[in-house]
Protein backbone atom coordinates (compact mmCIF):
# COMPACT_ATOMS: atom_id res chain seq x y z
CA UNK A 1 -22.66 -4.21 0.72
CA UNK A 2 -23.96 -5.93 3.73
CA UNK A 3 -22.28 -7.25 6.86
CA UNK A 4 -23.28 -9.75 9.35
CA UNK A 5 -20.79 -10.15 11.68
CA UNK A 6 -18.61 -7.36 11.38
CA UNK A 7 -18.97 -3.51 12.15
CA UNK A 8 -17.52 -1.68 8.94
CA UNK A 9 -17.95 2.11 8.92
CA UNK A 10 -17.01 3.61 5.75
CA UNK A 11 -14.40 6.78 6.26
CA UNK A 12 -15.07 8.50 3.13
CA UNK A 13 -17.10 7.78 0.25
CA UNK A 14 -13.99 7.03 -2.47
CA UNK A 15 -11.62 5.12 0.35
CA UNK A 16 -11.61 3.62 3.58
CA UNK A 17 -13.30 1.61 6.37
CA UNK A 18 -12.89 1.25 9.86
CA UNK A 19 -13.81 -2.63 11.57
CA UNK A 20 -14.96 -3.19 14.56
CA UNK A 21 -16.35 -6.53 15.77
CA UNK A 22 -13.06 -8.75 15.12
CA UNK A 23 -10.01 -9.67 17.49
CA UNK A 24 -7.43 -9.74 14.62
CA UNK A 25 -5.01 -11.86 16.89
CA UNK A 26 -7.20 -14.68 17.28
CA UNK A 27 -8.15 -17.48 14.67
CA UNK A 28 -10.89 -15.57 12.83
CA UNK A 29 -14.23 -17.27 11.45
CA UNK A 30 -14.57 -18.47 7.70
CA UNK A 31 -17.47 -15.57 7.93
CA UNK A 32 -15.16 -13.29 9.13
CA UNK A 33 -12.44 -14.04 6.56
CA UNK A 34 -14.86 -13.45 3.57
CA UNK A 35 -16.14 -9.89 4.96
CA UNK A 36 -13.10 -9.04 5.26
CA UNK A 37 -12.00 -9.72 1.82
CA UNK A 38 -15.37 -8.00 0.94
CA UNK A 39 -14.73 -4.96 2.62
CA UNK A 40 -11.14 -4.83 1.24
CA UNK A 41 -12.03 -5.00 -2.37
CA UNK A 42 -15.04 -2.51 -1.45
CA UNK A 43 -13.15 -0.01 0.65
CA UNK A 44 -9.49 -0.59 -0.48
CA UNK A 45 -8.05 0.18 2.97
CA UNK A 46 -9.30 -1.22 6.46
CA UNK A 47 -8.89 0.56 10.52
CA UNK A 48 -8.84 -1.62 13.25
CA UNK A 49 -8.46 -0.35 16.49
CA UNK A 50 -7.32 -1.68 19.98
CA UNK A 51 -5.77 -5.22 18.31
CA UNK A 52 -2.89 -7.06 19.83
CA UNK A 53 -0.94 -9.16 17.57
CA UNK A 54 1.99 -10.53 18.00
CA UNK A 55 4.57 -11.99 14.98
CA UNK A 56 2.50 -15.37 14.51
CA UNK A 57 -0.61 -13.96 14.46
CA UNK A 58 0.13 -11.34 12.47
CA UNK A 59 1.62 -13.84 9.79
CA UNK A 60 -1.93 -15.93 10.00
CA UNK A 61 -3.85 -12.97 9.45
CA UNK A 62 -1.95 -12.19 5.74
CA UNK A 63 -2.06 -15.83 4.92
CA UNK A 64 -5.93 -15.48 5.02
CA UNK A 65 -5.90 -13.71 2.18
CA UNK A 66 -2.51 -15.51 -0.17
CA UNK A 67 1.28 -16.41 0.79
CA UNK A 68 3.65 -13.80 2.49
CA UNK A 69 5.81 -12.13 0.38
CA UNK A 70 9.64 -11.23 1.42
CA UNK A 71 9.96 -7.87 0.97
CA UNK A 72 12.41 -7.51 -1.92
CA UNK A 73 14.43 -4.26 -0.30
CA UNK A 74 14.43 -4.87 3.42
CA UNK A 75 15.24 -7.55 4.96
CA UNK A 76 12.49 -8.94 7.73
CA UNK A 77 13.17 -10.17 11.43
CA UNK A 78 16.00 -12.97 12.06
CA UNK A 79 13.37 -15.22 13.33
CA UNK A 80 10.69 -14.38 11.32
CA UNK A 81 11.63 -13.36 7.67
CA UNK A 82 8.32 -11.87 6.84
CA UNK A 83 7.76 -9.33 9.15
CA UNK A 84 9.20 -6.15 8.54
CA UNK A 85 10.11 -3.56 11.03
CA UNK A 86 8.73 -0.61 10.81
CA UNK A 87 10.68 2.13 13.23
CA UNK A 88 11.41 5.82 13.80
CA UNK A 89 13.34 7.56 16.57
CA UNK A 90 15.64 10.44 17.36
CA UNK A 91 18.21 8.84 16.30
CA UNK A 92 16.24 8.11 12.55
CA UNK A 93 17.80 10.24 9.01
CA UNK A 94 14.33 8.72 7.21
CA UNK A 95 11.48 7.16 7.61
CA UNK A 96 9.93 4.07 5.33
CA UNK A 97 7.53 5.61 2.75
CA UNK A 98 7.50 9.34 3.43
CA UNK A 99 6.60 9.87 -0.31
CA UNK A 100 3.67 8.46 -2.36
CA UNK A 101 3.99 5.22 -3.34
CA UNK A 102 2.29 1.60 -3.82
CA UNK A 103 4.65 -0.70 -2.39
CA UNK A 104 7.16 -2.80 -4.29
CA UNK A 105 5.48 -2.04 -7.69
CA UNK A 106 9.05 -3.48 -9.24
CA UNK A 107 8.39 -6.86 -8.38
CA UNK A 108 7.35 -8.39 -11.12
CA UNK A 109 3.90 -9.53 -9.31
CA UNK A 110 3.42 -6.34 -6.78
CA UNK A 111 2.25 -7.18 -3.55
CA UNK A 112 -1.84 -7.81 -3.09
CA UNK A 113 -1.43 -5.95 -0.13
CA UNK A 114 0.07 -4.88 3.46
CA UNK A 115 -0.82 -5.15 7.00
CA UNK A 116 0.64 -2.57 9.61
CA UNK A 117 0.21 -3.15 13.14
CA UNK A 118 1.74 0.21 15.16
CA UNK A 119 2.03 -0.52 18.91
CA UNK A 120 3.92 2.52 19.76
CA UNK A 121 2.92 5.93 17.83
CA UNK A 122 3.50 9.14 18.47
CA UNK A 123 1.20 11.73 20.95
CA UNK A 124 0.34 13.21 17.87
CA UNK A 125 1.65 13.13 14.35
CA UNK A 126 2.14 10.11 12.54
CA UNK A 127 -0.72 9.73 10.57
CA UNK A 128 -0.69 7.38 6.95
CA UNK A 129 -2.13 8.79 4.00
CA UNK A 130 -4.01 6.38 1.53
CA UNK A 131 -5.29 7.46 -2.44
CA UNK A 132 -7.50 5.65 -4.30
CA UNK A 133 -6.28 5.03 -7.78
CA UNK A 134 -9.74 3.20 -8.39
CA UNK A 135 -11.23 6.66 -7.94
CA UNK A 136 -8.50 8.78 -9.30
CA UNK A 137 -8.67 6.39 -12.52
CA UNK A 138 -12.45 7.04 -12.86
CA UNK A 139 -12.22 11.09 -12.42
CA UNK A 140 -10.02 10.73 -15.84
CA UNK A 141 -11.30 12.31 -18.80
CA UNK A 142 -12.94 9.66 -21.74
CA UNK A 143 -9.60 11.00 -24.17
CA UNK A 144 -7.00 10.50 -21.40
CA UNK A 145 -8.17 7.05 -20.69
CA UNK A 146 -8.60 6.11 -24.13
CA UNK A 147 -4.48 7.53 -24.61
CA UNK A 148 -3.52 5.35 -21.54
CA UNK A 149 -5.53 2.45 -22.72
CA UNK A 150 -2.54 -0.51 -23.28
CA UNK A 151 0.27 1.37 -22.56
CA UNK A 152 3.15 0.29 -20.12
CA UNK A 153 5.52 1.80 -17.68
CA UNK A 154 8.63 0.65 -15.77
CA UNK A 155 9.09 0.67 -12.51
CA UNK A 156 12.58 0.93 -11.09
CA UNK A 157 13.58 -0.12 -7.32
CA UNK A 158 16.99 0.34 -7.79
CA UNK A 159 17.55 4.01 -7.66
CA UNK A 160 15.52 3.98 -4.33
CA UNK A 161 17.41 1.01 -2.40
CA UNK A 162 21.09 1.46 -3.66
CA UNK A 163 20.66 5.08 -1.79
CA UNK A 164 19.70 3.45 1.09
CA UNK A 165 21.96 0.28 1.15
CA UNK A 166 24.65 0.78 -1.11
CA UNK A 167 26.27 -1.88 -2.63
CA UNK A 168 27.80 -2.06 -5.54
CA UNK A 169 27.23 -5.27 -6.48
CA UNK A 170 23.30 -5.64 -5.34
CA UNK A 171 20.58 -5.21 -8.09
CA UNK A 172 16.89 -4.42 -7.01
CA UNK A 173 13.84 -5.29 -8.87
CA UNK A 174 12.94 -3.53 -12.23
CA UNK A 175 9.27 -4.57 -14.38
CA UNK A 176 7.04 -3.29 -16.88
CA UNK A 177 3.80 -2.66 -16.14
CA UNK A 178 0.25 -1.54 -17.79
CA UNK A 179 -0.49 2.38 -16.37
CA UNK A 180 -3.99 1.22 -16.26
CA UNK A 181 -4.14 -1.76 -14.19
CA UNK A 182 -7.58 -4.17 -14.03
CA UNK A 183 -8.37 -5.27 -10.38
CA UNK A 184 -8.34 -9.31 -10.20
CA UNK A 185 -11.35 -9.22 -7.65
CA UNK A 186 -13.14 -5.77 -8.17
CA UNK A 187 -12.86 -5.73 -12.49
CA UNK A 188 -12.10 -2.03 -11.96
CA UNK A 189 -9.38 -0.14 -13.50
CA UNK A 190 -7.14 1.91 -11.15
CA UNK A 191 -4.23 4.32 -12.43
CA UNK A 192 -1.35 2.40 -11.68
CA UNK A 193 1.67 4.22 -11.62
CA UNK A 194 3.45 6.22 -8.42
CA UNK A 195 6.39 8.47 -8.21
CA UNK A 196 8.25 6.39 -6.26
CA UNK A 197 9.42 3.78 -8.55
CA UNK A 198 7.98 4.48 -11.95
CA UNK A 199 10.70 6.08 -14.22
CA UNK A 200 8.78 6.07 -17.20
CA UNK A 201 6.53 5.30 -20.06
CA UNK A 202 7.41 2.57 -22.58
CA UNK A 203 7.23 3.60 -26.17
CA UNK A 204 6.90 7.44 -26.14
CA UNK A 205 9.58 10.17 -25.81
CA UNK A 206 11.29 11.26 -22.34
CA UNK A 207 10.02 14.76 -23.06
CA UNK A 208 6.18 12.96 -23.33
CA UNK A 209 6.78 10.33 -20.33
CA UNK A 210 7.89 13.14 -18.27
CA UNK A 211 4.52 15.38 -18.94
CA UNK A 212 2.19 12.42 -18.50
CA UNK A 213 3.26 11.05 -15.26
CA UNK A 214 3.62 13.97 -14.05
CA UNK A 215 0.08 15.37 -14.70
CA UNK A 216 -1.12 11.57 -13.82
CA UNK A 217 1.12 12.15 -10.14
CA UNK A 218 -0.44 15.79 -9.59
CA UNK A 219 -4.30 14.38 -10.64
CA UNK A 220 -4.04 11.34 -8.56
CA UNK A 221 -2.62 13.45 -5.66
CA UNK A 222 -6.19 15.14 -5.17
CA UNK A 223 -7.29 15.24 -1.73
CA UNK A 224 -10.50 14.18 -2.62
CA UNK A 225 -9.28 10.73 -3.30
CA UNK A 226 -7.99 10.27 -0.07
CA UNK A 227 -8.49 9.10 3.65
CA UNK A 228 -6.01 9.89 6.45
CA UNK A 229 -5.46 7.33 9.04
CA UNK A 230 -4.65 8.59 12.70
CA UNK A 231 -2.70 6.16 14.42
CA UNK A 232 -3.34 5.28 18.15
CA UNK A 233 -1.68 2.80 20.19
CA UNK A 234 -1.99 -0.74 18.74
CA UNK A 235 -3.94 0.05 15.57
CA UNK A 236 -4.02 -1.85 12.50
CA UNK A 237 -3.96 -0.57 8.63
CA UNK A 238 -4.53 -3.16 5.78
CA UNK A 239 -4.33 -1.68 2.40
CA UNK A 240 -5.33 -3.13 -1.42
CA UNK A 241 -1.79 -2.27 -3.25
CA UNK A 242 -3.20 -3.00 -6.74
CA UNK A 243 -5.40 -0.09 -6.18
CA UNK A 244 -4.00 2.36 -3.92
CA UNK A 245 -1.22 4.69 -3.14
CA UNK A 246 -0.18 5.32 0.75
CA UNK A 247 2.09 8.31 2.30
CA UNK A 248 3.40 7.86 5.58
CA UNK A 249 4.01 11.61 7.25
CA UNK A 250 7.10 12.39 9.02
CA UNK A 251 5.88 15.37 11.23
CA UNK A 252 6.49 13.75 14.56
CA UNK A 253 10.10 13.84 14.94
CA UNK A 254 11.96 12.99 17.66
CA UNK A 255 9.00 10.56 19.20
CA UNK A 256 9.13 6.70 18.63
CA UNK A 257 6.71 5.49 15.85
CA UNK A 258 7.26 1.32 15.66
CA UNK A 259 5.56 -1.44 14.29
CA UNK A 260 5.81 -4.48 12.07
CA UNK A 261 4.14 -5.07 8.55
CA UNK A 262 3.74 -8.23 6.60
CA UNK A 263 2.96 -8.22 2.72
CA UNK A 264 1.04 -11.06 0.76
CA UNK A 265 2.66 -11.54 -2.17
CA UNK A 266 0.17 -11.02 -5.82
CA UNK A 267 0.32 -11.49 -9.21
CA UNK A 268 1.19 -10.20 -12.76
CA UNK A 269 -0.66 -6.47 -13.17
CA UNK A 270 -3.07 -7.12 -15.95
C-alpha cells in the first residue's frame, strides 16, 4: 500500500509499522487521518516516536478513528474519564497486562483499539509485545479452521478484576464471542480468543474446551507472529484489538514505566 504523506516502515512482515512524518499532538490532516487508518488495518499495530501529547490531544487523536470507550475495569483520570493511567514503580505488586491478552474482550463490543503514549520508560526493559491473530489465524490448518468455523467462546472479566479490586458486590463484564472473528475493515479472519479472559468454549465438553484453547494459546504464541516494541521516552503504540494480542513485560523492576492510554470503543465481534 502506498503513502503520500506519511513515512510507514513496516517492522516485520506479519505485524507492525513504525510512522514517521506526523506530530500526533497537533490537529492532523484529513490525508493524514485516512493513512493512518490504512496503515492500521494493514499493519495492525503503529510506532511513533518523539510525540508529545498531552490528555486533550491524546483524546482527539482516538476520536479520529470512533468514540472513547471507558475502560470497564479501571477507572480513568478525575478530570478526564478516558484516559487511563498506565504506571509502575518500586513501590508496584503488578503491572497492567503482563500476560497475553486483547483488551477488554468481555465487553460485549471489545474495544477497536488502544493508544499508549509512555513519557517515562525505563533505561532498558519495558518493551510491549504484539501477536497477530490475523496471521496466527491463517497458519491454521484447512481441518482446524473448518472445526472452529461458527463456534463461540466466553470471555470472563470477572475473575481478573475482583482479584484486583475486590468487592463483593461489583460484577465485571462477561460475553460470548465467535473464536474466529471477521475484521469489519480488513474482511480477514483473526483467531480471537486470549488467555486472559476467555474461560471457555460454548457447546463442547470442559475436557475439549480445555485442549483447544490451549493448543489455540500455545499456536498463536509463536514468535513468528510477533513484533516487539522498545519503548523510548515519549513513544506512542496504537494497536487493532480485533486482531491482535499484546504482552506488556515486567523485567524492569524497580524503574518508573508511566503513561496514559485511551481506548475507542467497537462493535459486536462478527
Amino acid at each position: 500500500m502506498g503513502y503520500e504523506v506519511l513515512d510507514v516502515r513496516p517492522a516485520t512482515y506479519r505485524i507492525g509499522a513504525e510512522v514517521g512524518g506526523i506530530d500526533l499532538s497537533a490537529p492532523l490532516s484529513n490525508r493524514q487521518a485516512a493513512e493512518l487508518r490504512d496503515a492500521l488495518a494493514e499493519h495492525q499495530v503503529l510506532f511513533f516516536r518523539d510525540q508529545l501529547m498531552d490528555h486533550e490531544s491524546h483524546k482527539a487523536l482516538g476520536r479520529l478513528f470512533g468514540e472513547l470507550a471507558i475502560h470497564s475495569g479501571v477507572p480513568g483520570l478525575p478530570d478526564h474519564p478516558e484516559v487511563v493511567a498506565i504506571h509502575a514503580d518500586e513501590n508496584s505488586k503488578f503491572v497492567a497486562g503482563e500476560s497475553w491478552h486483547s483488551d477488554l474482550t468481555a465487553d460485549a463490543a471489545p474495544p477497536l483499539g488502544s493508544i499508549l503514549y509512555m513519557h517515562t520508560v525505563p533505561e532498558y526493559g519495558g518493551d510491549t509485545v504484539f501477536a497477530s491473530m490475523t496471521a496466527a489465524y491463517e497458519a491454521l490448518s484447512p481441518k482446524m479452521k473448518a472445526y472452529l468455523d461458527g463456534m463461540s467462546a466466553v470471555h470472563d472479566a470477572n475473575h481478573i478484576y475482583k482479584a484486583l479490586f475486590p468487592d463483593v458486590d461489583k460484577t465485571y463484564p462477561c460475553s460470548t464471542h465467535p473464536v474466529v472473528r471477521t475484521h469489519p475493515v480488513t474482511g480477514k479472519k483473526s483467531v480471537f480468543v486470549n488467555p486472559s479472559y476467555t474461560t471457555h468454549i460454548v457447546g463442547v465438553s470442559r475436557d475439549e474446551s480445555d485442549a483447544i484453547l490451549g493448543y489455540l494459546y500455545r499456536h498463536c504464541g509463536n514468535p513468528n507472529f510477533q513484533v516487539r516494541f522498545r519503548w523510548r521516552p515519549n513513544s506512542v503504540a496504537f494497536w487493532d484489538n480485533r486482531c491482535t494480542w499484546h504482552q506488556a513485560i515486567w523485567d524492569y523492576f524497580p524503574a518508573v514505566r508511566s503513561g496514559y492510554r485511551v481506548t475507542i470503543a467497537g462493535d459486536k465481534p462478527f
